[in-house]
Protein backbone atom coordinates (compact mmCIF):
# COMPACT_ATOMS: atom_id res chain seq x y z
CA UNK A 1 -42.74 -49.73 -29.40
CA UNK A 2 -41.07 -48.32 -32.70
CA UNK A 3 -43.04 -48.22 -36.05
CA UNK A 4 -40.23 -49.58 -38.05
CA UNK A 5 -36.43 -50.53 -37.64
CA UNK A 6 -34.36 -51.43 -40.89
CA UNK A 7 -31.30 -53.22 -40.16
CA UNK A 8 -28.28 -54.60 -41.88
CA UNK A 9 -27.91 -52.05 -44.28
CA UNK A 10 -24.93 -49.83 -44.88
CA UNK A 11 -25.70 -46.42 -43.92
CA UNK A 12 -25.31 -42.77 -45.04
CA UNK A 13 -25.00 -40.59 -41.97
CA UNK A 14 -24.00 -37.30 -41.93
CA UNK A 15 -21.08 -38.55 -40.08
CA UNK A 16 -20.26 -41.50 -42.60
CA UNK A 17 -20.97 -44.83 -43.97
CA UNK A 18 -21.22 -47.71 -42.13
CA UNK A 19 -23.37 -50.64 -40.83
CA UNK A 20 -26.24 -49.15 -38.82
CA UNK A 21 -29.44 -49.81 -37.20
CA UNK A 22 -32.44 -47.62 -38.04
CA UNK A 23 -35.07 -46.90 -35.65
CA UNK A 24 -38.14 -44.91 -36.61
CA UNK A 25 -41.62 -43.95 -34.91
CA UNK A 26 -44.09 -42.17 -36.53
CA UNK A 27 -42.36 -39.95 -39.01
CA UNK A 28 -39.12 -39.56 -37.49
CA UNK A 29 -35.99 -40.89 -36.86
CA UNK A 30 -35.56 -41.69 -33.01
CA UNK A 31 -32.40 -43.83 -33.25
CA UNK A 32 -29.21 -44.55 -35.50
CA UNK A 33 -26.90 -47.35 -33.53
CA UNK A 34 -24.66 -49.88 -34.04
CA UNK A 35 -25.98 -53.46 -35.05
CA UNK A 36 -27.19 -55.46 -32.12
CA UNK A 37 -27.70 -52.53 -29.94
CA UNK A 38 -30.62 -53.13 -27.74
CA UNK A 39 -33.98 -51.33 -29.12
CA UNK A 40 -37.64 -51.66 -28.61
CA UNK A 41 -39.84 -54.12 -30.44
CA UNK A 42 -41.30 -52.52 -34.06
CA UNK A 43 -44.42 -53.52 -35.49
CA UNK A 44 -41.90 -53.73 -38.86
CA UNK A 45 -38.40 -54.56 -39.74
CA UNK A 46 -37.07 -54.61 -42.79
CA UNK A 47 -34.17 -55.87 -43.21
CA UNK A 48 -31.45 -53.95 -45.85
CA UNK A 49 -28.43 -56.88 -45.76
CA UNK A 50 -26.51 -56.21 -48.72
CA UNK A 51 -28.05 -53.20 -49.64
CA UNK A 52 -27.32 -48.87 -49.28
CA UNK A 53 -29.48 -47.16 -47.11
CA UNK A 54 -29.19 -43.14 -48.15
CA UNK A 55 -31.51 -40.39 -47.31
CA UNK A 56 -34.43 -39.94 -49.50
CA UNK A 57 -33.32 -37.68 -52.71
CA UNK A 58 -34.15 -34.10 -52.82
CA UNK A 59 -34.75 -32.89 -56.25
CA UNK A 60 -34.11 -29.29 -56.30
CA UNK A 61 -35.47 -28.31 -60.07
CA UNK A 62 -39.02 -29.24 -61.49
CA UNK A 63 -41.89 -27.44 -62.98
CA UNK A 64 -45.11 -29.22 -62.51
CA UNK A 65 -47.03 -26.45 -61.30
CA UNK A 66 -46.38 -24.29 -64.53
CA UNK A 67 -47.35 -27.66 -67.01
CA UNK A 68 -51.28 -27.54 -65.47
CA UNK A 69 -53.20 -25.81 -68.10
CA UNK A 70 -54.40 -22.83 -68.73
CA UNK A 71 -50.45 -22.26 -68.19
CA UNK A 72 -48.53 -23.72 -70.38
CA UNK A 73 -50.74 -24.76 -73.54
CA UNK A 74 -50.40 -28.56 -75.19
CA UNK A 75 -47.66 -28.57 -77.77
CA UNK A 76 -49.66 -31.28 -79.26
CA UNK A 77 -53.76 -31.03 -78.76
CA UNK A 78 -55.13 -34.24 -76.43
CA UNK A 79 -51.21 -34.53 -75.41
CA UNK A 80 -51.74 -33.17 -71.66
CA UNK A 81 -48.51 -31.99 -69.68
CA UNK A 82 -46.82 -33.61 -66.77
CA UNK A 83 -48.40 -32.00 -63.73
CA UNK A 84 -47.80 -32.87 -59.48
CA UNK A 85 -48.92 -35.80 -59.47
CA UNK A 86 -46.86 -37.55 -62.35
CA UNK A 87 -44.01 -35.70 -61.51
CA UNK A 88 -44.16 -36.54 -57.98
CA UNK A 89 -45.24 -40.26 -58.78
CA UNK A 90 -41.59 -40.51 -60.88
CA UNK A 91 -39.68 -39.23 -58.31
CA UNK A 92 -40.97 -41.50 -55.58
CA UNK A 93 -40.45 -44.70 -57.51
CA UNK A 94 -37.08 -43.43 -58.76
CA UNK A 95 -36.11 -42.56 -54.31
CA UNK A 96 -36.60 -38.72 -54.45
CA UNK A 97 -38.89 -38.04 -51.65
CA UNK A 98 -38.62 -33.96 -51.57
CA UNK A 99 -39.26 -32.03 -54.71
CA UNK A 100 -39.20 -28.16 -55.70
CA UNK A 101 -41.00 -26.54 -58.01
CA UNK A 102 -41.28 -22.77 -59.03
CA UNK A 103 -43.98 -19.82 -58.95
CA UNK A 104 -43.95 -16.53 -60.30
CA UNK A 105 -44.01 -14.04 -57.54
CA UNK A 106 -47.19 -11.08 -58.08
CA UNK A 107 -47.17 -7.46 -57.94
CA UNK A 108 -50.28 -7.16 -56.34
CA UNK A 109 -51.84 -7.74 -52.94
CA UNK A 110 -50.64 -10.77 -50.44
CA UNK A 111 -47.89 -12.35 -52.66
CA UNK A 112 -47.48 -15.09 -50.37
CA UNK A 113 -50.95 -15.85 -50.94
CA UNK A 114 -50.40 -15.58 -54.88
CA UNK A 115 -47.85 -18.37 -54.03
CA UNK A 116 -50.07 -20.44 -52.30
CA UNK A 117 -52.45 -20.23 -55.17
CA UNK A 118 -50.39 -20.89 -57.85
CA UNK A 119 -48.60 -24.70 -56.04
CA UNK A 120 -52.54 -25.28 -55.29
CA UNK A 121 -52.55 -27.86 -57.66
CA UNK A 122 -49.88 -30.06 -55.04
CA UNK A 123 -52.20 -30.68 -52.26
CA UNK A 124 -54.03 -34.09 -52.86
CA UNK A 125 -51.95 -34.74 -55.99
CA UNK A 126 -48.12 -35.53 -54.13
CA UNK A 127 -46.59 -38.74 -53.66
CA UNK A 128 -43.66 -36.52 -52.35
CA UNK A 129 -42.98 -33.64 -49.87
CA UNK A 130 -42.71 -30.39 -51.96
CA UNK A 131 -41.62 -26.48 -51.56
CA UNK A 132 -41.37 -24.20 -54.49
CA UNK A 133 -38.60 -21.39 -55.35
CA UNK A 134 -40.17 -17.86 -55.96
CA UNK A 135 -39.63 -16.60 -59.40
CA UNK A 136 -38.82 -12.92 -60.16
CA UNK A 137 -38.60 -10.94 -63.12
CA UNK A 138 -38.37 -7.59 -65.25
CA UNK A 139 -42.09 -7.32 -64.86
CA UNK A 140 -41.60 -7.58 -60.87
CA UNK A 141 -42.21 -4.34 -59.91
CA UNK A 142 -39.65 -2.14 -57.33
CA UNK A 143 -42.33 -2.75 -54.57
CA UNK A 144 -42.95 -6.69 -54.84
CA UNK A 145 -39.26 -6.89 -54.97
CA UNK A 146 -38.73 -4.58 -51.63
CA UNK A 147 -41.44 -6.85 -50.08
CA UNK A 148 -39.26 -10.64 -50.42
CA UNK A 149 -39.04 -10.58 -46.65
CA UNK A 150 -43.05 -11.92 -46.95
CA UNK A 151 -41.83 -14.55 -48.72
CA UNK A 152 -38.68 -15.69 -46.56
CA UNK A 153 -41.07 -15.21 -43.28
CA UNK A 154 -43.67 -17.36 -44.92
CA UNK A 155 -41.12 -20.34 -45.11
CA UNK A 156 -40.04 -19.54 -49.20
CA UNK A 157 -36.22 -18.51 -49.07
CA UNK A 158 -35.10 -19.15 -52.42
CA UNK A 159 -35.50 -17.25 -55.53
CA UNK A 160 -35.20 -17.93 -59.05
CA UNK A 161 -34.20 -15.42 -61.45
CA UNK A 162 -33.57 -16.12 -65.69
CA UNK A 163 -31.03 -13.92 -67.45
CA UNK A 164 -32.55 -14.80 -70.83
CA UNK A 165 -36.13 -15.35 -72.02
CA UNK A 166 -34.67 -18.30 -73.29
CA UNK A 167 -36.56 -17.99 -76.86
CA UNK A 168 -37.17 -14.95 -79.47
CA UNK A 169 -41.07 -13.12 -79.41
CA UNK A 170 -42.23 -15.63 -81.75
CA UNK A 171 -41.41 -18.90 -79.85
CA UNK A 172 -42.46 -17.89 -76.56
CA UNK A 173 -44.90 -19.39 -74.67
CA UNK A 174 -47.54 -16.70 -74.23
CA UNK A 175 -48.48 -17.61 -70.11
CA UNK A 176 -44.52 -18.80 -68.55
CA UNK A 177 -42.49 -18.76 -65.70
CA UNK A 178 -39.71 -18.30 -68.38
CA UNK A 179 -38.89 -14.71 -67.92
CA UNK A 180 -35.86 -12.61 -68.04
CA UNK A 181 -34.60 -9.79 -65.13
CA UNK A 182 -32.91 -6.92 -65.83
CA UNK A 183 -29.52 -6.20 -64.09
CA UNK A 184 -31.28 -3.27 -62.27
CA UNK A 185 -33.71 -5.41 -60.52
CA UNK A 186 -31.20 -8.06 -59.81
CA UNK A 187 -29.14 -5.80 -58.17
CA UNK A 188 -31.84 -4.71 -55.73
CA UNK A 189 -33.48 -7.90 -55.25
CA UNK A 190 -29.62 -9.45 -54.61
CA UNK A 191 -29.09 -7.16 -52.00
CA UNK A 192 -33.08 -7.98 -50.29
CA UNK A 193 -32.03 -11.66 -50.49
CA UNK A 194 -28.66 -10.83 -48.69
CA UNK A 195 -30.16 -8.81 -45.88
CA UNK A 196 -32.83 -11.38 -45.34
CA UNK A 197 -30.98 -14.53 -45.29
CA UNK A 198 -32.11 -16.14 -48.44
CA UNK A 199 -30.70 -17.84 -51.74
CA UNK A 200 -30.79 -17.30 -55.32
CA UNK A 201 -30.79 -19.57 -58.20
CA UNK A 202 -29.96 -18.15 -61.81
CA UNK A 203 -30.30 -19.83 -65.22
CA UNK A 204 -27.82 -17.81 -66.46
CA UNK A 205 -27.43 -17.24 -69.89
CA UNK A 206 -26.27 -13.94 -72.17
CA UNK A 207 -29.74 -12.99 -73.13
CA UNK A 208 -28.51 -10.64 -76.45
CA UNK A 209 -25.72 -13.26 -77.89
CA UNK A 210 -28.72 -15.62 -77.11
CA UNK A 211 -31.13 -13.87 -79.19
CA UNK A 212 -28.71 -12.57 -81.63
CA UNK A 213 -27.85 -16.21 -82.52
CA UNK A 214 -31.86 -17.01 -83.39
CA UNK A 215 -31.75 -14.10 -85.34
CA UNK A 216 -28.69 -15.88 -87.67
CA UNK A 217 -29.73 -19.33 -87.48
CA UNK A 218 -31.73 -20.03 -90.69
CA UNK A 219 -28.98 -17.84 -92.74
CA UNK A 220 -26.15 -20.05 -91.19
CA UNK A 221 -28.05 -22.96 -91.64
CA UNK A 222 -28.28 -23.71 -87.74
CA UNK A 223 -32.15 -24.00 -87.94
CA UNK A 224 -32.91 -27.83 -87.47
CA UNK A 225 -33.29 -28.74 -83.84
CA UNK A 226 -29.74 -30.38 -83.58
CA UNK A 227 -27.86 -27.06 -83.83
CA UNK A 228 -29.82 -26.22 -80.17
CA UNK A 229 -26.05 -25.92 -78.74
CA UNK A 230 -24.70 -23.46 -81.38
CA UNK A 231 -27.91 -21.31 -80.02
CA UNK A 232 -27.53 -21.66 -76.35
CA UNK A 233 -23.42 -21.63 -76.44
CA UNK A 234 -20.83 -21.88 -74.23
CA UNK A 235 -20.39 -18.49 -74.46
CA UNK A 236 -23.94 -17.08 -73.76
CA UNK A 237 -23.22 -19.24 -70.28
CA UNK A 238 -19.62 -17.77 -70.01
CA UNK A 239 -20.70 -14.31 -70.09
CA UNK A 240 -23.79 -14.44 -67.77
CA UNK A 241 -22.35 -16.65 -65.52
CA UNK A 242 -19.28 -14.34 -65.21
CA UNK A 243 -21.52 -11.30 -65.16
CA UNK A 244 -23.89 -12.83 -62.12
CA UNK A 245 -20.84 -13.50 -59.81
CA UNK A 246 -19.37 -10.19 -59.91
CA UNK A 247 -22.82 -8.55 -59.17
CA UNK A 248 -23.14 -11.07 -56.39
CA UNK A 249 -19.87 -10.24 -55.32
CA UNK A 250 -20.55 -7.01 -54.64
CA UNK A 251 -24.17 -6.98 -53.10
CA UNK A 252 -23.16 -10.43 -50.86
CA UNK A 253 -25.90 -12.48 -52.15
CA UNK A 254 -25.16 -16.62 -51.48
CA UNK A 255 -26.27 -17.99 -54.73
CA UNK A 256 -26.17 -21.18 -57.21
CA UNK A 257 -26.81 -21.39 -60.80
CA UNK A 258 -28.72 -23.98 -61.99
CA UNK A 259 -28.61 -26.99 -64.48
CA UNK A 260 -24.54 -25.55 -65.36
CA UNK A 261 -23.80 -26.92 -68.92
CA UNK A 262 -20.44 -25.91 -70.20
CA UNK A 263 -16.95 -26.34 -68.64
CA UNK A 264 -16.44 -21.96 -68.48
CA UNK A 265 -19.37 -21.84 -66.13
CA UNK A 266 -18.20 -24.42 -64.19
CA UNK A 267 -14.84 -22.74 -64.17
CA UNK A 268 -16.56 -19.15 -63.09
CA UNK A 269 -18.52 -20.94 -60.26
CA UNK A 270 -14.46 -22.52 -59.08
CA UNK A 271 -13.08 -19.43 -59.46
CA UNK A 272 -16.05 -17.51 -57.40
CA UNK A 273 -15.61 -20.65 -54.78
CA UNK A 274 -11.99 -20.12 -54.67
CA UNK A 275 -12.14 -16.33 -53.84
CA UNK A 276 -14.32 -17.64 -50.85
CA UNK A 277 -17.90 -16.61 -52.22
CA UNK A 278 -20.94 -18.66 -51.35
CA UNK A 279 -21.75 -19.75 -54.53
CA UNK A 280 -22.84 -23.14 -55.98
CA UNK A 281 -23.43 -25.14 -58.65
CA UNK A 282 -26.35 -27.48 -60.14
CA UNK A 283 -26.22 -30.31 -62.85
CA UNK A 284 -28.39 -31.90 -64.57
CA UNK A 285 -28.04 -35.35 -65.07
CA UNK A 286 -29.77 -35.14 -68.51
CA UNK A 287 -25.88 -33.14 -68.81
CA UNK A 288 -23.89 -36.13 -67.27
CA UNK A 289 -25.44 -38.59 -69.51
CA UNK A 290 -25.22 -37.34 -72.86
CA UNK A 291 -23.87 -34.76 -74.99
CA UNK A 292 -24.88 -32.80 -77.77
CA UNK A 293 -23.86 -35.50 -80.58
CA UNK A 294 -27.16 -37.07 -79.49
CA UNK A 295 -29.19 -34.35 -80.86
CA UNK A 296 -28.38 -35.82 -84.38
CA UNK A 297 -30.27 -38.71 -83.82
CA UNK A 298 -33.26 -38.77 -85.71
CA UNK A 299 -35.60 -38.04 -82.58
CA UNK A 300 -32.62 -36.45 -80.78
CA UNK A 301 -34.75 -33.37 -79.47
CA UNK A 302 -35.91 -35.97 -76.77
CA UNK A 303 -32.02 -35.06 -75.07
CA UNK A 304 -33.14 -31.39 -74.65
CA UNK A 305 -33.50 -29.27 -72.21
CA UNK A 306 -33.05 -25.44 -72.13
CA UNK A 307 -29.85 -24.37 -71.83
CA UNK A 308 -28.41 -27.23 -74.56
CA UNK A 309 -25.84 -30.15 -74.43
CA UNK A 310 -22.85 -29.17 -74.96
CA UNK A 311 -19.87 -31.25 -76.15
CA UNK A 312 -17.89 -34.14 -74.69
CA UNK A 313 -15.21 -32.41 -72.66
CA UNK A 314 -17.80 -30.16 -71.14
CA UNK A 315 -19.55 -33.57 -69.88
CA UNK A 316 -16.58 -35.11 -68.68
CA UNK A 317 -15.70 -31.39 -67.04
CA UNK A 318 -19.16 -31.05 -65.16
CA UNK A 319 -18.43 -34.81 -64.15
CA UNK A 320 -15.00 -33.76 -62.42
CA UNK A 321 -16.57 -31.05 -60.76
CA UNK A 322 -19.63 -33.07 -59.49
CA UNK A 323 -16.64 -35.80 -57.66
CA UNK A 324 -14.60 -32.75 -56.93
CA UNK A 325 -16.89 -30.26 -54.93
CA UNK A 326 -16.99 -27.43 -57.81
CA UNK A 327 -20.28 -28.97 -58.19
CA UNK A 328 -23.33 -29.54 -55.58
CA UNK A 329 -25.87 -31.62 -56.32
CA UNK A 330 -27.59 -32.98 -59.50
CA UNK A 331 -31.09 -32.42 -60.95
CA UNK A 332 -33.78 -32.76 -63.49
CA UNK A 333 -35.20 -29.56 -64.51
CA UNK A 334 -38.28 -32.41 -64.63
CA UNK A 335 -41.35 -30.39 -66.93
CA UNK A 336 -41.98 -33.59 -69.17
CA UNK A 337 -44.80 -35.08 -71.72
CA UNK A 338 -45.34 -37.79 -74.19
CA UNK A 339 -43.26 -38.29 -76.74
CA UNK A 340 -45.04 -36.91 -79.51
CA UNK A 341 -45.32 -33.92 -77.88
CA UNK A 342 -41.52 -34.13 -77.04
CA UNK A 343 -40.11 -34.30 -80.58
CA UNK A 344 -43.14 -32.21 -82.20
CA UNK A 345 -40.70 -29.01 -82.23
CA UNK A 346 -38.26 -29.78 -85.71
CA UNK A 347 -36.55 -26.40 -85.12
CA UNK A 348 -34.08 -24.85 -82.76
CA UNK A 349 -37.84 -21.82 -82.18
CA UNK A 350 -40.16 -25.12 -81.77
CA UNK A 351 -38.48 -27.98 -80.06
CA UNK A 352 -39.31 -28.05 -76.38
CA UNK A 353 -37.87 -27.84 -72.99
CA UNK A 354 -38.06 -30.31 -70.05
CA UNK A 355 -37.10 -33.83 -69.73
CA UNK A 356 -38.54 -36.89 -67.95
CA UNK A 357 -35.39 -37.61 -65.95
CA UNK A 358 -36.89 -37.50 -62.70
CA UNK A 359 -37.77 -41.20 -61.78
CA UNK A 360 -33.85 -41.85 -63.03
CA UNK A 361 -31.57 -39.56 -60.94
CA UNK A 362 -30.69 -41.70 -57.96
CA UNK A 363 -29.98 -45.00 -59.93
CA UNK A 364 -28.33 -44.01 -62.94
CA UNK A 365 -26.08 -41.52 -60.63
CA UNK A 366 -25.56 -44.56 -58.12
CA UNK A 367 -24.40 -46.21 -61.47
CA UNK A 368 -22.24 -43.81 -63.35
CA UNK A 369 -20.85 -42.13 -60.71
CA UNK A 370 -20.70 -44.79 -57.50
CA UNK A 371 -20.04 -47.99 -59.75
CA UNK A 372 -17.89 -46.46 -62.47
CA UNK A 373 -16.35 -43.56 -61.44
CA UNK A 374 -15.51 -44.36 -57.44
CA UNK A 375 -17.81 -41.95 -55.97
CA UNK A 376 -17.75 -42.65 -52.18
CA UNK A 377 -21.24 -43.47 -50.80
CA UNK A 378 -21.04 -40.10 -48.48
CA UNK A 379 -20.87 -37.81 -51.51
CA UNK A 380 -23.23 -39.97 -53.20
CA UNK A 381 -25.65 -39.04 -51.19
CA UNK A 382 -24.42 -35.16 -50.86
CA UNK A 383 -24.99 -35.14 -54.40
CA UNK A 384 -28.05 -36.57 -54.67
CA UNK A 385 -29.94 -35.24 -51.04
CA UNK A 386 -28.21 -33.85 -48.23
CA UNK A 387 -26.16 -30.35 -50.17
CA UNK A 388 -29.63 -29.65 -52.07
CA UNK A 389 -31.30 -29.85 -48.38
CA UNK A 390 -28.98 -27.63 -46.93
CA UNK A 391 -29.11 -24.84 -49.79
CA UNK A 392 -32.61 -24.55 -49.81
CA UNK A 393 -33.36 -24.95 -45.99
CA UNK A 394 -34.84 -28.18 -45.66
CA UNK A 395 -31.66 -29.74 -43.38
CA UNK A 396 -31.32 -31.51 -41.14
CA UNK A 397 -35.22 -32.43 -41.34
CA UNK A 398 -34.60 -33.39 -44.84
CA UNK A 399 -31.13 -35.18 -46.45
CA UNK A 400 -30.19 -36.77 -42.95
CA UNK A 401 -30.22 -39.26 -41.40
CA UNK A 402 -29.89 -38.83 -38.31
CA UNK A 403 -31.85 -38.79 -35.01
CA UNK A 404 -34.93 -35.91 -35.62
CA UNK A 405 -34.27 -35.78 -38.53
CA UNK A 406 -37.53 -36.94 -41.06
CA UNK A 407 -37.89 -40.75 -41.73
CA UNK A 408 -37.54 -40.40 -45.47
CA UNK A 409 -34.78 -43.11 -46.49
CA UNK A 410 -34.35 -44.47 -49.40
CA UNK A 411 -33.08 -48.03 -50.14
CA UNK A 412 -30.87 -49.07 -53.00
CA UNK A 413 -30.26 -52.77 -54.27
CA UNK A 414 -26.82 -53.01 -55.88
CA UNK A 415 -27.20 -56.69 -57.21
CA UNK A 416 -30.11 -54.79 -59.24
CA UNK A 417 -28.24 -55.29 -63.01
CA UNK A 418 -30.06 -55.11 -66.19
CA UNK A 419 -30.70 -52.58 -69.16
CA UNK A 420 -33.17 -49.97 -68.66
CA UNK A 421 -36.48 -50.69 -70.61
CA UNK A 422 -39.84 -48.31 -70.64
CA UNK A 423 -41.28 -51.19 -68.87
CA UNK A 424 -39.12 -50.41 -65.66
CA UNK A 425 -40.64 -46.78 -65.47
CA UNK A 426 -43.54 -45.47 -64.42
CA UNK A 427 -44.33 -41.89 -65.96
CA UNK A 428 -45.05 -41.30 -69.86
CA UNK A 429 -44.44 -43.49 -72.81
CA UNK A 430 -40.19 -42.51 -73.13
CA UNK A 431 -36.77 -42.13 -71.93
CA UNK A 432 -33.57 -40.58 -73.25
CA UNK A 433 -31.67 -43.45 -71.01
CA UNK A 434 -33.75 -46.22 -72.48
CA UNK A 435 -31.30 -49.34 -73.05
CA UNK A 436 -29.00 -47.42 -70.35
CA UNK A 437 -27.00 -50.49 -68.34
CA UNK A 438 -27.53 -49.43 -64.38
CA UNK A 439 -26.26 -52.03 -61.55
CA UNK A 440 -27.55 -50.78 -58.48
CA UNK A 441 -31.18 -48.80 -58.20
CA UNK A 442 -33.89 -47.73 -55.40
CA UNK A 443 -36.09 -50.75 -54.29
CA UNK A 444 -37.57 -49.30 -51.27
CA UNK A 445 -38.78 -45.91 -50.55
CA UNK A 446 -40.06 -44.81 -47.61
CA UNK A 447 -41.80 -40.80 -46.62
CA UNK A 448 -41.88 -39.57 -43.66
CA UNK A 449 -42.08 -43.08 -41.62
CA UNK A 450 -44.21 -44.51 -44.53
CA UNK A 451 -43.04 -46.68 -47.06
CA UNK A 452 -44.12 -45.31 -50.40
CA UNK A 453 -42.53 -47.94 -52.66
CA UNK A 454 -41.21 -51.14 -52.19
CA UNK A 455 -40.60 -54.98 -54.22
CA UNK A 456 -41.72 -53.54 -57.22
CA UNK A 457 -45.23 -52.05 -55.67
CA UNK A 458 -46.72 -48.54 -54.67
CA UNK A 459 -47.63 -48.66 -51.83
CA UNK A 460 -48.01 -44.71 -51.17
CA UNK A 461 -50.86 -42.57 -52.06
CA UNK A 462 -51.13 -38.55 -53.76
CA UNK A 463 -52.43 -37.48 -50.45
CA UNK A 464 -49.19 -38.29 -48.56
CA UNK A 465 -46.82 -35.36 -49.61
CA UNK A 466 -46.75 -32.30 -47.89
CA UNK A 467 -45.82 -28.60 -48.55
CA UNK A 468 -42.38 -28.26 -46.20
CA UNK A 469 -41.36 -24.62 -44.39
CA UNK A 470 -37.65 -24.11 -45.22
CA UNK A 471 -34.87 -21.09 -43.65
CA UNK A 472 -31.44 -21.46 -44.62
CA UNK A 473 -28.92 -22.39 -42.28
CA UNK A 474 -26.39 -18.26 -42.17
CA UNK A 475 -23.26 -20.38 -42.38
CA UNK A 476 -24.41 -21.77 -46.37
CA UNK A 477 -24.61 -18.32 -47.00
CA UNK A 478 -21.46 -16.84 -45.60
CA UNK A 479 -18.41 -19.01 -47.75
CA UNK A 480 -18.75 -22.31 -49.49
CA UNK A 481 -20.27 -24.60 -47.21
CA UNK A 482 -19.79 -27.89 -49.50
């Protein structure tokens, strides 16, 4: 007897859409067939008529870990950061059923177990499955960088590097993630990570043009939080993005930068794509949605994430590449809080990172790029799951489905039509796309052979997610594989 079959739907496979049967037992997928195909009883069916069936969304770019105190302080005091469990609880009502977060690799002793103990805040507190990128940086030393392999043998292949420390001294966070690498240490851990078989993710930015641009602010009278872009410019992406590929070029490293912003970086990560180098491109969908006009708005530091909105052609740029391949999958860069706490920081030094875009991903993509744009259902769900799996290791247990493959599915109503209100969320007291019009969002979510959320009710539990092993298919590493 089967656990659960879902029927009726139309289905994302990894060979296409169309109307399929679902068949699950335990926490697997044991069948896929056409409708009316024989199968054995199930204690549950659910039945999808009308509806998308895609695989659960991965979300690639969070830090929850890092927001648990003593690590990163409250902005504003009693104002506590977004930690696992709240930023796993948005992403399993909003159909994201995989998460990765980030932790800062150690110098000393067994660094896998410094990993371990810095994600030890997950376990107990995860309404999703979760892995978590390896962070390096200038203060890495020679020897923790030679010793990566511990890391990729102890199911952690992907590492995250920063080209800028994102603020000056004086508006850096004393204990942070947030931490540049020099191009000597890039160079030897890029040529570690290609030997090994793993991937690296940059937030690349031109750390002295970066700084150089604090240091001119007030006297140019770019100070108040809505000149963030004139700060973080296309230019300071240009020039590290354009600086990253032809060091990866030369050491072989398959790579992605993350949360791309600007139409030059997207047009360095074509170009590198077009020369046949493995390298890939994340958006935001903070990005997608808005540009940098919002910042005007009176609380418009709630748009902001580091690096900035840009303008309007660079949105409707990274929106051509995300339909056109130059782009691979969306994300959040999720490290949210209240509100207060959000638009505490007045000043380009003070106003804070992160967004609380998590629980909104799947929909208002399904919306804005499905509904309005044309986006077929199969990139849909590339975009949202399956490319994300496959860079980071997780496929095809996670992003499929498919027979084997892990029973996390999400379910998405497209009669669902209204304006988005606070009241339709489920983490903190905001949202940039409050008042956003969606038609079409996630009404049943289901982990691993359990469903987690469904008619409006959680049905999951913070002891459900689990930490997931990941090795990266050779073949995402070798050329553009998507």
């Amino acid at each position: 007897m089967l656990d659960t079959i879902i029927k009726g739907g139309r289905v994302v496979t990894p060979t296409g859409a169309g109307h399929w049967d679902i068949g699950i037992l335990g926490e697997k997928i044991v069948a896929v067939c056409i409708p009316g195909a024989p199968l054995p009883e199930a204690k549950e069916v659910i039945d999808a008529t009308g509806k998308i069936v895609v695989p659960g969304g991965v979300e690639p770019h969070i830090h929850a870990a890092s927001n648990v105190q003593p690590r990163i302080p409250e902005s504003v005091p009693g104002v506590p950061n977004a930690g696992p469990r709240d930023h796993s609880l948005g992403a399993i009502w909003g159909g994201t059923t995989t998460v990765v977060d980030f932790a800062p690799v150690p110098n000393e002793g067994d660094i896998v177990a410094g990993i371990h103990d810095y994600i030890s805040v997950w376990p107990g507190n995860a309404y999703t499955d979760y892995s978590t990128h390896c962070v390096y940086s200038s203060s890495n030393t020679p020897d923790a960088i030679s010793r990566y392999s511990e890391l990729i043998n102890a199911g952690f292949p992907s590492i995250k590097i920063f080209t800028t420390d994102t603020k000056p001294p004086e508006g850096r966070i004393p204990i942070s993630i947030v931490a540049k690498m020099d191009m000597g240490r890039l160079s030897d851990l890029m040529e570690q990570i290609a030997k090994h078989g793993g991937v690296l993710a940059v937030h690349g930015a031109d750390d002295e043009i970066t700084m150089y641009n604090y240091l001119t602010a007030k006297k140019r009278g770019r100070w108040d939080w809505h000149n963030a872009h004139l700060i973080h410019s296309n230019l300071v992406e240009d020039l590290a993005f354009r600086r990253v590929v032809w060091l990866a070029e030369r050491t072989g490293v398959g790579m992605y930068f993350v949360h791309v912003t600007a139409k030059e970086g997207l047009e360095s990560i074509a170009e590198a794509r077009s020369r046949g180098m493995p390298v890939y491109g994340e958006v935001l969908t903070l990005a997608l949605s808005f540009n940098c006009d919002r910042y005007k708005e009176e609380d418009g530091m709630k748009y902001h994430t580091f690096p900035s909105l840009k303008y309007e052609d660079d949105r409707l740029r990274l929106w051509d590449g995300l339909l056109h391949q130059d782009l691979a999958f969306t994300a959040t860069d999720s490290g949210f809080t209240t509100y207060l706490d959000k638009i505490a920081g007045r000043n380009v030094l003070d106003m804070r990172g992160g967004n609380v875009g998590i629980e909104i991903r799947m929909g208002v993509t399904y919306t804005d790029g499905v509904v309005k744009q044309g986006m077929s259902l199969e990139r849909y769900a590339d975009v949202t799951s399956t490319n994300a799996a496959k860079m980071l290791g997780f496929y095809p247990r996670k992003g499929a489905i498919a027979v084997g493959s892990d029973a996390d599915i999400t379910i998405i109503d497209p009669s669902v039509k209204k304006s988005l209100s606070i009241d339709d969320l489920h983490v903190r007291d905001y949202s940039p796309w409050e008042g956003w019009q969606v038609e079409g969002w996630p009404t049943t979510v289901m982990l691993r052979g359990k469903v987690m959320v469904d008619k409006g009710q959680l049905l999951g539990q913070p002891t459900d997610g689990q930490l997931i092993s990941r090795k990266v298919e050779p073949s995402i590493l070798q050329r553009p594989a998507f």
